[in-house]
Protein backbone atom coordinates (compact mmCIF):
# COMPACT_ATOMS: atom_id res chain seq x y z
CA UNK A 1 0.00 0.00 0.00
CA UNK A 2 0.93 3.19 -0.46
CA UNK A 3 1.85 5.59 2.26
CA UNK A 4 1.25 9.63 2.12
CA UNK A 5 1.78 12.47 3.98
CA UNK A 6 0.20 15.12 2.06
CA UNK A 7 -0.70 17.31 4.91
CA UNK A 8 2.99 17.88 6.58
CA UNK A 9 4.67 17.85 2.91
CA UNK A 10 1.70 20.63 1.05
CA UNK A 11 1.96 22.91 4.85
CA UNK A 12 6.04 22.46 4.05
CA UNK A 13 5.95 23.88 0.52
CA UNK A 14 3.63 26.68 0.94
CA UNK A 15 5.96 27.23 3.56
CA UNK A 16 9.00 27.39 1.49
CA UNK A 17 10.12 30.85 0.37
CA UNK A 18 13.25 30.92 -2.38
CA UNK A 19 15.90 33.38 -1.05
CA UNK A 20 15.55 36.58 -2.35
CA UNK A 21 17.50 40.13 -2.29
CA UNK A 22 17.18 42.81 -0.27
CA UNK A 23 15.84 44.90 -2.65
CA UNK A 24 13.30 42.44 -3.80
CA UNK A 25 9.57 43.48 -3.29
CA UNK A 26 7.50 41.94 -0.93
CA UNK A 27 5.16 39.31 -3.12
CA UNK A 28 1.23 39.43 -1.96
CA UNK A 29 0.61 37.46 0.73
CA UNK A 30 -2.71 35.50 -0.05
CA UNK A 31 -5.35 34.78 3.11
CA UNK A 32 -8.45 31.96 2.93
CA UNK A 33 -10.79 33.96 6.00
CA UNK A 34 -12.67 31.08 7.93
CA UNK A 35 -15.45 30.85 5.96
CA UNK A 36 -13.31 29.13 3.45
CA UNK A 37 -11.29 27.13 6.10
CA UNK A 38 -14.83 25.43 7.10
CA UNK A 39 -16.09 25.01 3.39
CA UNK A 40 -13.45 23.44 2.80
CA UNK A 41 -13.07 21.20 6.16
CA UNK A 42 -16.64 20.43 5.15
CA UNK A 43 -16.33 19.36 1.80
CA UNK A 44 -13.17 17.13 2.72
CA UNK A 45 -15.58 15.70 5.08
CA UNK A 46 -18.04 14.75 2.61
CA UNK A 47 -15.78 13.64 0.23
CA UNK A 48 -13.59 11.21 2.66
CA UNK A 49 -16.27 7.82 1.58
CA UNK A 50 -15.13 8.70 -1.59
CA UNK A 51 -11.93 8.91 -1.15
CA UNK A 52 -11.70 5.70 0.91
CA UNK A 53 -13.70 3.96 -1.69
CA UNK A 54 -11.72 5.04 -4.89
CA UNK A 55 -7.88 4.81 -2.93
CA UNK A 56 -8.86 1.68 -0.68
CA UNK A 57 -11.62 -0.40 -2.14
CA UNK A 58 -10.99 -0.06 -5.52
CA UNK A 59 -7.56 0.05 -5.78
CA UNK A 60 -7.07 -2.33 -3.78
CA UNK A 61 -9.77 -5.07 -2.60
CA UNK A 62 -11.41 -5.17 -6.29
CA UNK A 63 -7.66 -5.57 -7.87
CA UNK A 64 -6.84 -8.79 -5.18
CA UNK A 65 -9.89 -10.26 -5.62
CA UNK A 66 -9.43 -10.01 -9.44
CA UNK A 67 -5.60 -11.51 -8.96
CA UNK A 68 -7.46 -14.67 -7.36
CA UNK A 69 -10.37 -15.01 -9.48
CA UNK A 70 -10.39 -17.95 -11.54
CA UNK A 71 -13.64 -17.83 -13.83
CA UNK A 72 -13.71 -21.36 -14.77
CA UNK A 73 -14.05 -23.56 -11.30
CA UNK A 74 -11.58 -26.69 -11.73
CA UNK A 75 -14.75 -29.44 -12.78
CA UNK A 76 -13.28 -31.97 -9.89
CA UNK A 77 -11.27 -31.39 -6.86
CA UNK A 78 -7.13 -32.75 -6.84
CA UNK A 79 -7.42 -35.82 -5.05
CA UNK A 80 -5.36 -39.04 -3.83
CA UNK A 81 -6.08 -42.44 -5.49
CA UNK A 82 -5.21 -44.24 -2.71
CA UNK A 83 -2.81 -43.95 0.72
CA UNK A 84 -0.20 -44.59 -1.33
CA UNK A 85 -0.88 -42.11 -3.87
CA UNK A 86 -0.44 -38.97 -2.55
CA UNK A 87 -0.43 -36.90 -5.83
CA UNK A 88 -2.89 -35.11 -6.88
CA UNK A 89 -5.29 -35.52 -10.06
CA UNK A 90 -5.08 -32.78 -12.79
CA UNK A 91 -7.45 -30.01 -12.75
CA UNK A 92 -8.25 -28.30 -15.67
CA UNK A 93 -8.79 -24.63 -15.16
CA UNK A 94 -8.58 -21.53 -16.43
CA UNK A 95 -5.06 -20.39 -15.79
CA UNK A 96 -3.07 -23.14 -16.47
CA UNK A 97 -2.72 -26.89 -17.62
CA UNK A 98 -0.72 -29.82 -15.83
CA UNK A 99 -1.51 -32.29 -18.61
CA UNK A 100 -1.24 -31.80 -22.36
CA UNK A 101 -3.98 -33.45 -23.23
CA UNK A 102 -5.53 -30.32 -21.83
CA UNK A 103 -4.00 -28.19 -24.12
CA UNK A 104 -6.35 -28.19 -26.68
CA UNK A 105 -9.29 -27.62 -24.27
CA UNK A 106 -6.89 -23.57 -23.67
CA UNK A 107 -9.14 -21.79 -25.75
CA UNK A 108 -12.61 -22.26 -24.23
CA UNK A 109 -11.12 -22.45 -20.61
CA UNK A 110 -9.22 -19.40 -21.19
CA UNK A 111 -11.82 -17.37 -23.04
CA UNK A 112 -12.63 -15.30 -20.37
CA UNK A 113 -15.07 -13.09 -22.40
CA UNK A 114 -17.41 -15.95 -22.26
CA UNK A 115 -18.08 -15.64 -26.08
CA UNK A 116 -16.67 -19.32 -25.98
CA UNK A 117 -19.27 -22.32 -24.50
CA UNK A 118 -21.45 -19.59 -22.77
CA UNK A 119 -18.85 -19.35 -19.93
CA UNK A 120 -19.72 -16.59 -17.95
CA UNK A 121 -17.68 -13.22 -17.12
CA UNK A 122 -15.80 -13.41 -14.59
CA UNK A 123 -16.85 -11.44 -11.25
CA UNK A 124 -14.06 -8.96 -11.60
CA UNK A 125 -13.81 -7.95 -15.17
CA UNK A 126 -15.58 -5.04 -14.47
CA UNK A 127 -15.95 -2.14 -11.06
CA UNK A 128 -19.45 -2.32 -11.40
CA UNK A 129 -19.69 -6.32 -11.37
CA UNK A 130 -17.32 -6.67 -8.32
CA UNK A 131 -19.68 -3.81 -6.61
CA UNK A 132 -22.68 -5.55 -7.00
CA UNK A 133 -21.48 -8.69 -5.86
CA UNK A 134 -20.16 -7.39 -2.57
CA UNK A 135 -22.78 -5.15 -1.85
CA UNK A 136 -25.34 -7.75 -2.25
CA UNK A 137 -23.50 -10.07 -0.18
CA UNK A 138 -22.15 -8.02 2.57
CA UNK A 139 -23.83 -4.38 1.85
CA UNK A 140 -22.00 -1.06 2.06
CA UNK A 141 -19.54 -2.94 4.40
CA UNK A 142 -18.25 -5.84 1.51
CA UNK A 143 -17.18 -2.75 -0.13
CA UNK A 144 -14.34 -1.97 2.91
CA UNK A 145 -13.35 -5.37 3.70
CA UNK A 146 -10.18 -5.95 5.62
CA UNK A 147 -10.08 -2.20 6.09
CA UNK A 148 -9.07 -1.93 9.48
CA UNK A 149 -6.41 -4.56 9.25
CA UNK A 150 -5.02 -2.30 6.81
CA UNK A 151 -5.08 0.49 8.98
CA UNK A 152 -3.11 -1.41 11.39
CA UNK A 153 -1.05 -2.86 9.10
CA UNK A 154 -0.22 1.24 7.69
CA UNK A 155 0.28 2.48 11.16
CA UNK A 156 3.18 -0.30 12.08
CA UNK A 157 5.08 -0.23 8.98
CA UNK A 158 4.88 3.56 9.16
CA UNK A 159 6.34 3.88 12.31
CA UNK A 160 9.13 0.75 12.22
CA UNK A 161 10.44 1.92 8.62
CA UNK A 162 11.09 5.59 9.93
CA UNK A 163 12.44 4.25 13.10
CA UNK A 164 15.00 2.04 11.16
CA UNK A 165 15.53 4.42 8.78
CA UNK A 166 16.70 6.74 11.30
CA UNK A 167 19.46 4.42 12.36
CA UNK A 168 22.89 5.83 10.96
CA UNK A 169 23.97 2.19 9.29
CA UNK A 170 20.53 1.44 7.84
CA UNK A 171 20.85 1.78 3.95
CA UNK A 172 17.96 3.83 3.12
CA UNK A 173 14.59 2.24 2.69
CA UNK A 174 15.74 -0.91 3.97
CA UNK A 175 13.45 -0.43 7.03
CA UNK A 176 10.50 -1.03 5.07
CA UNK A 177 12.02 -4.42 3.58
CA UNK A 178 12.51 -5.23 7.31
CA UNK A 179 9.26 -3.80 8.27
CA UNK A 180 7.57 -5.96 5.19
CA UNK A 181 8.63 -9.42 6.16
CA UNK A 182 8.03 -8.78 9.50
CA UNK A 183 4.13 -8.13 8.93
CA UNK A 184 4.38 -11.04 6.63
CA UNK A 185 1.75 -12.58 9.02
CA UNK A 186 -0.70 -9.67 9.08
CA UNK A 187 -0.41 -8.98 5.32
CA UNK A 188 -1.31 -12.18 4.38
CA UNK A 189 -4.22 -11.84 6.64
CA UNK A 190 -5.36 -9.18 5.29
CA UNK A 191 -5.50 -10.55 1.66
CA UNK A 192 -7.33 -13.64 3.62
CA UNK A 193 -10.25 -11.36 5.14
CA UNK A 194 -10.40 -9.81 1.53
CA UNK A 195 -10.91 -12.80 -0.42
CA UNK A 196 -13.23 -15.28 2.03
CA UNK A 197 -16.42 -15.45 2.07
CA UNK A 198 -17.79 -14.12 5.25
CA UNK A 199 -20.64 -15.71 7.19
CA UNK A 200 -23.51 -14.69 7.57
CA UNK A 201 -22.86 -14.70 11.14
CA UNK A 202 -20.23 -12.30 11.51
CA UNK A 203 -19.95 -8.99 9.52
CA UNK A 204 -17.44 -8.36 6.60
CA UNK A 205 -14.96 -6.62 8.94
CA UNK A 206 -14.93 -9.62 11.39
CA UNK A 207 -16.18 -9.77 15.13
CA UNK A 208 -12.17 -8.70 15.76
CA UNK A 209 -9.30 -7.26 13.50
CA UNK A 210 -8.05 -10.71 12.97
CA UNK A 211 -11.24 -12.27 12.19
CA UNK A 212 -9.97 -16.37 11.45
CA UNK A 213 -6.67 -15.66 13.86
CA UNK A 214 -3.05 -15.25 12.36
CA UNK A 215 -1.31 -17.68 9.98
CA UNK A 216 1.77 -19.27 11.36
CA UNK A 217 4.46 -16.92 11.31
CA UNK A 218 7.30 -19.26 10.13
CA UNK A 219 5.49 -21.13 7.53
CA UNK A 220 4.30 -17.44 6.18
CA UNK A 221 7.68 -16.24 6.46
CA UNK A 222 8.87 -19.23 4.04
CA UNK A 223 6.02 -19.29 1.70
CA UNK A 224 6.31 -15.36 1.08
CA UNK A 225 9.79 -13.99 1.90
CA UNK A 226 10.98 -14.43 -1.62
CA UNK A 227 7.86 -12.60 -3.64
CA UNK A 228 7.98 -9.88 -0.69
CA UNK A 229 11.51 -9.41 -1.51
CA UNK A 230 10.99 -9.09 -5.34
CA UNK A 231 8.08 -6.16 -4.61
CA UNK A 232 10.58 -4.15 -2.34
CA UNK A 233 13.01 -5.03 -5.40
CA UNK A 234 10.22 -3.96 -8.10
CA UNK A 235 10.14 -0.20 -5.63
CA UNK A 236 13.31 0.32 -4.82
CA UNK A 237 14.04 -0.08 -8.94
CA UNK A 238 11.21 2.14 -9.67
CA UNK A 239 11.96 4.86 -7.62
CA UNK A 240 15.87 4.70 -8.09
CA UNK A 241 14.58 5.22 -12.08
CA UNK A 242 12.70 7.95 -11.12
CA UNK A 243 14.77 9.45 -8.92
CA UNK A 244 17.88 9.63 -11.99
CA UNK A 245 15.29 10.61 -14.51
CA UNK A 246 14.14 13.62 -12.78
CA UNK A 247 17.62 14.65 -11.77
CA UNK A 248 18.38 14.07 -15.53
CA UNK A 249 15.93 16.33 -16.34
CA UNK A 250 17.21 18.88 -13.55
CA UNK A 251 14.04 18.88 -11.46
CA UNK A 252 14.91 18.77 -7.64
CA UNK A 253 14.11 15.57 -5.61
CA UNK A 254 12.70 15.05 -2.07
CA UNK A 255 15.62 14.42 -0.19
CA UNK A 256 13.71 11.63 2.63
CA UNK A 257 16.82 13.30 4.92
CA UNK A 258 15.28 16.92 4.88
CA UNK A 259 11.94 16.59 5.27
CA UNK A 260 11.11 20.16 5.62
CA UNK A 261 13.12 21.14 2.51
CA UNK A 262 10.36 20.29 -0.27
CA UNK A 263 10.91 21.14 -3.88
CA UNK A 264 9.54 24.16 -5.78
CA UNK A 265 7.69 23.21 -9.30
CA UNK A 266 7.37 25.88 -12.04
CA UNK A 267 4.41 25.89 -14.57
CA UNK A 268 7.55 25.80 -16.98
CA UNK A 269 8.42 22.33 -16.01
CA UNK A 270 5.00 20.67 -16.82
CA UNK A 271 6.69 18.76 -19.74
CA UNK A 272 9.11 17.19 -17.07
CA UNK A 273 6.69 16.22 -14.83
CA UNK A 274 4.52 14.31 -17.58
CA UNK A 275 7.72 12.84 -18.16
CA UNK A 276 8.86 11.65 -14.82
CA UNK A 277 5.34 10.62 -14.01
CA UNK A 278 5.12 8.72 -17.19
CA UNK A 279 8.09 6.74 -16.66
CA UNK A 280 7.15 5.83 -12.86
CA UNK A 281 3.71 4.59 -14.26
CA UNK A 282 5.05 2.54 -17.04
CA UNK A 283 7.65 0.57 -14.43
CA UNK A 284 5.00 0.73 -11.92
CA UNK A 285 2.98 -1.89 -14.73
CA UNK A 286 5.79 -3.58 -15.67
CA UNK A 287 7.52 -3.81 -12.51
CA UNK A 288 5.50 -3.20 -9.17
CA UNK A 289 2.27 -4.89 -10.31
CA UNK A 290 3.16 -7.91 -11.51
CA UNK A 291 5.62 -8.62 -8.47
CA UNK A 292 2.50 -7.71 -6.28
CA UNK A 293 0.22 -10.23 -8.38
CA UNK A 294 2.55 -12.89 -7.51
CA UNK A 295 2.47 -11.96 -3.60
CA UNK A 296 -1.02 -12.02 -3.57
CA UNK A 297 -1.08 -15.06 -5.08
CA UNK A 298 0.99 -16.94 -3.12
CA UNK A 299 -0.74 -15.39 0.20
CA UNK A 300 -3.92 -16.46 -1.08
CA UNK A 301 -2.62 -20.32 -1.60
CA UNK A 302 -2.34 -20.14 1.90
CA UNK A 303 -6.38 -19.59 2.79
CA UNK A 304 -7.37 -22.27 5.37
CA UNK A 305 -9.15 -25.23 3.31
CA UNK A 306 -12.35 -24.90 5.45
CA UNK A 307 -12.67 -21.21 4.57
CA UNK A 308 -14.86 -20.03 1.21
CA UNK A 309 -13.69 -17.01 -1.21
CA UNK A 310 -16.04 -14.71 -2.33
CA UNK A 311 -15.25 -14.92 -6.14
CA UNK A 312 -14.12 -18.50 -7.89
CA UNK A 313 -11.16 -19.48 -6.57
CA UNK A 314 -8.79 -22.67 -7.72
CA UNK A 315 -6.94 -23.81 -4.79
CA UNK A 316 -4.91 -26.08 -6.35
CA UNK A 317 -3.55 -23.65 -8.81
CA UNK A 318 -4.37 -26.10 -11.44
CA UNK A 319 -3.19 -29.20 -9.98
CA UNK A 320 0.80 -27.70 -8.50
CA UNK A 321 -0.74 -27.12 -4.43
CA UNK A 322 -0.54 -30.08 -2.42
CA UNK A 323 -3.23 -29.63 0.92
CA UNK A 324 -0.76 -29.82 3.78
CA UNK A 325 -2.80 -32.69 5.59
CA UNK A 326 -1.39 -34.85 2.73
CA UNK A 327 1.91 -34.40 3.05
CA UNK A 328 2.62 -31.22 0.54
CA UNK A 329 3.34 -27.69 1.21
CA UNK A 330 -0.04 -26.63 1.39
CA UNK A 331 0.71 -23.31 -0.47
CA UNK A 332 1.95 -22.07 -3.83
CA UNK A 333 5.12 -21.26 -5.19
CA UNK A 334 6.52 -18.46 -7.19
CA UNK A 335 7.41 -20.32 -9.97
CA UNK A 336 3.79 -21.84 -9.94
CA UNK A 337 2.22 -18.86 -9.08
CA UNK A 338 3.07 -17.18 -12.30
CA UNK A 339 3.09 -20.13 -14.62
CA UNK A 340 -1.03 -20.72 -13.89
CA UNK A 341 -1.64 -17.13 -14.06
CA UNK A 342 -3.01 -17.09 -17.97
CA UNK A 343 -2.37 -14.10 -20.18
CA UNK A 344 -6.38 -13.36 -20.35
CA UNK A 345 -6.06 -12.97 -16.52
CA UNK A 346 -3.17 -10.30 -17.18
CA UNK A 347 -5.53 -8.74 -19.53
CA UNK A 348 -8.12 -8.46 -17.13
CA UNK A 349 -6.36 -7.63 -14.27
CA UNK A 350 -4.38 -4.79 -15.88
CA UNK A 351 -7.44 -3.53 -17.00
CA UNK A 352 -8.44 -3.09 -13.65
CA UNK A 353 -5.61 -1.37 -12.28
CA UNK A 354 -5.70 1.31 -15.15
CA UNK A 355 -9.59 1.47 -14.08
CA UNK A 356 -9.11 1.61 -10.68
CA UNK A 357 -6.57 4.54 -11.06
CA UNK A 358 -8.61 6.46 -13.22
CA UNK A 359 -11.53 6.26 -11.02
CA UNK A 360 -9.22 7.17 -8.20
CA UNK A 361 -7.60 10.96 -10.34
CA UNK A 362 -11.40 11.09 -11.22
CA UNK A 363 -12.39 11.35 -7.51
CA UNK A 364 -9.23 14.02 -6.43
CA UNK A 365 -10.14 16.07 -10.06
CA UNK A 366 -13.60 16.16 -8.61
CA UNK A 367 -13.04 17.30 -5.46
CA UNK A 368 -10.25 19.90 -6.90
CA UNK A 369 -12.85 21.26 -9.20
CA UNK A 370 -15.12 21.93 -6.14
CA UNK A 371 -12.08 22.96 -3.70
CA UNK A 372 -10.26 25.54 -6.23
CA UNK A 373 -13.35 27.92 -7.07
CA UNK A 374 -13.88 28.21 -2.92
CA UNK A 375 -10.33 29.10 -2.72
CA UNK A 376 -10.73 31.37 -5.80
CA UNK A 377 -13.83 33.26 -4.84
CA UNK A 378 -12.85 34.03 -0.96
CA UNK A 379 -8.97 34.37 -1.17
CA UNK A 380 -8.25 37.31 0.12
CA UNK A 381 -4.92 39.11 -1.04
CA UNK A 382 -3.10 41.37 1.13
């Protein structure tokens, strides 16, 4: 998840005055009287659903349930033969094949359009489907599953990566690699309250934060160490890009060091911007998402087998996930993880991101074009 601090970084650059000569004139100071202060308090206030819907929900819950979504339900279950045939049967599904007879049976399994047989959609090819699903199953509340798990989850990585961080021999942004695999546990929760199917009983959020308790620590730790490592690879490389691209272009950076010290844009540098921000978006979709689809993936393998997923889900990741009660691992691996993930389900899942952050600049433009003529009619300039 992404973590912001838009509040101490916007106060520090309207704060920020570039040195000037004594003979310089005094520029106008502009004032916003109260009246404007509690229009705008107000309207931030209205607008916070939305924003927690269109930065949390969508961009997030929709886009892991569509990672584990597999449209075509495996038609029988991986089981043993006998006691002394602990390997599994094939099953067919829709991102991937263990036998080759199965091959030729790719294109209506993988047709994911449903053009093919009559399959259906799937649940999460579009915002609107995956809406209506959880808010018929779960109300307003499916829409915020797992929401204050992820709160938590914020708050404690927040606080241990800027306390590591702050150690003189800790390589920069190394504390959130630490801070990552040690929330291994709760992160993988997290995806779990997401993705099951909650009773009836209980509410989407859970009767507790951990709603279905904690997976083991070391066994989480060893299933998901390696893709956790490859995300904070997939950041660090997207940000170091960044980072030389913008100092290429001779914009100034953030320096993480000086917090207070926040760089001053022109209107004359609008090209650079587009530019920087165009390169972090490409390597964010050819980097950071797919190294967070395989995390997800592999967190989800590890759903207890009594628990039920709110969209189709194949547990056995077409045949390679051995249940644990038999003898296998009981969880995906990397290798596997990407191998049954087809390229119709990269299509779709893609798709959704680029969605998802539209609908998410489409919710800030909104409240910008409401926020800016407040601001504009009531300024005050002294």
């Amino acid at each position: 998840m992404l973590h912001h601090q838009l509040f101490s970084v916007g106060m520090s650059a309207l704060a920020r005055v570039p040195p000037s000569t004594p003979s310089a004139p005094e520029a106008p100071v502009t004032t916003l009287p109260p009246l404007a202060w509690g229009l705008l308090v107000l309207l931030f206030i209205l607008f916070v659903p939305a924003f927690v819907w269109s930065s949390y929900s969508v961009r997030h819950v929709y886009t892991t349930l569509a990672i584990i979504e597999n449209p075509t339900p495996a038609a029988y279950e991986a089981v043993a033969s006998d006691e002394h045939d602990a390997t599994p049967a094939a099953v067919p599904g829709v991102d991937g094949y263990t036998d080759d007879a199965d091959a030729d049976a790719a294109t209506v399994v993988d047709n994911e359009a449903g053009a093919v047989a009559g399959l259906p959609k799937p649940v999460t090819s579009s915002i609107l489907r995956i809406r209506r699903t959880l808010r018929s199953a779960h109300g307003w509340q499916g829409d915020f599953r797992g929401l204050r798990l992820a709160v938590l989850i914020t708050i404690l990585s927040g606080i241990g990566s800027n306390a590591l961080n702050a150690v003189p021999f800790i390589i920069p942004f190394v504390g959130s690699l630490v801070m990552s695999l040690v929330l291994v546990q709760f992160s993988t929760a997290w995806v779990h309250a997401v993705i099951r199917s909650v009773s009836s009983r209980t509410s989407p959020q859970g009767r507790s934060i951990f709603q279905g308790g904690l997976p083991h620590f070391r066994r989480t730790f060893e299933a998901t160490s390696i893709p956790v490592l490859l995300l904070w690879l997939a950041e660090a490389v997207t940000g170091g890009i960044t980072l030389v691209v913008a100092s290429a272009l001779g914009l100034q950076t953030y320096d993480y060091r000086n917090p207070a010290d926040v760089p001053v844009y022109s209107h004359s540098m609008l090209w650079k911007l587009l530019i920087v921000g165009t390169v972090a978006i490409v390597l964010a979709f050819v980097l950071i998402i797919p190294a967070n689809v395989m995390l997800i993936r592999v967190q989800a393998s590890m759903l207890p087998p009594d628990e039920d997923t709110i969209v189709p889900f194949d547990r056995s990741f077409s045949g390679t996930v051995e249940p644990a009660v038999m003898g296998g691992r009981g969880y995906v691996t990397l290798q596997d993880a990407f191998r049954t993930f087809s390229a119709a389900s990269w299509r779709r899942v893609l798709i959704l991101y680029v969605k998802a952050n539209l609908v998410s600049i489409g919710v800030n433009l909104l409240f910008a074009g409401i926020a800016i003529p407040i601001v504009a009619l009531l300024a005050k300039t002294n």
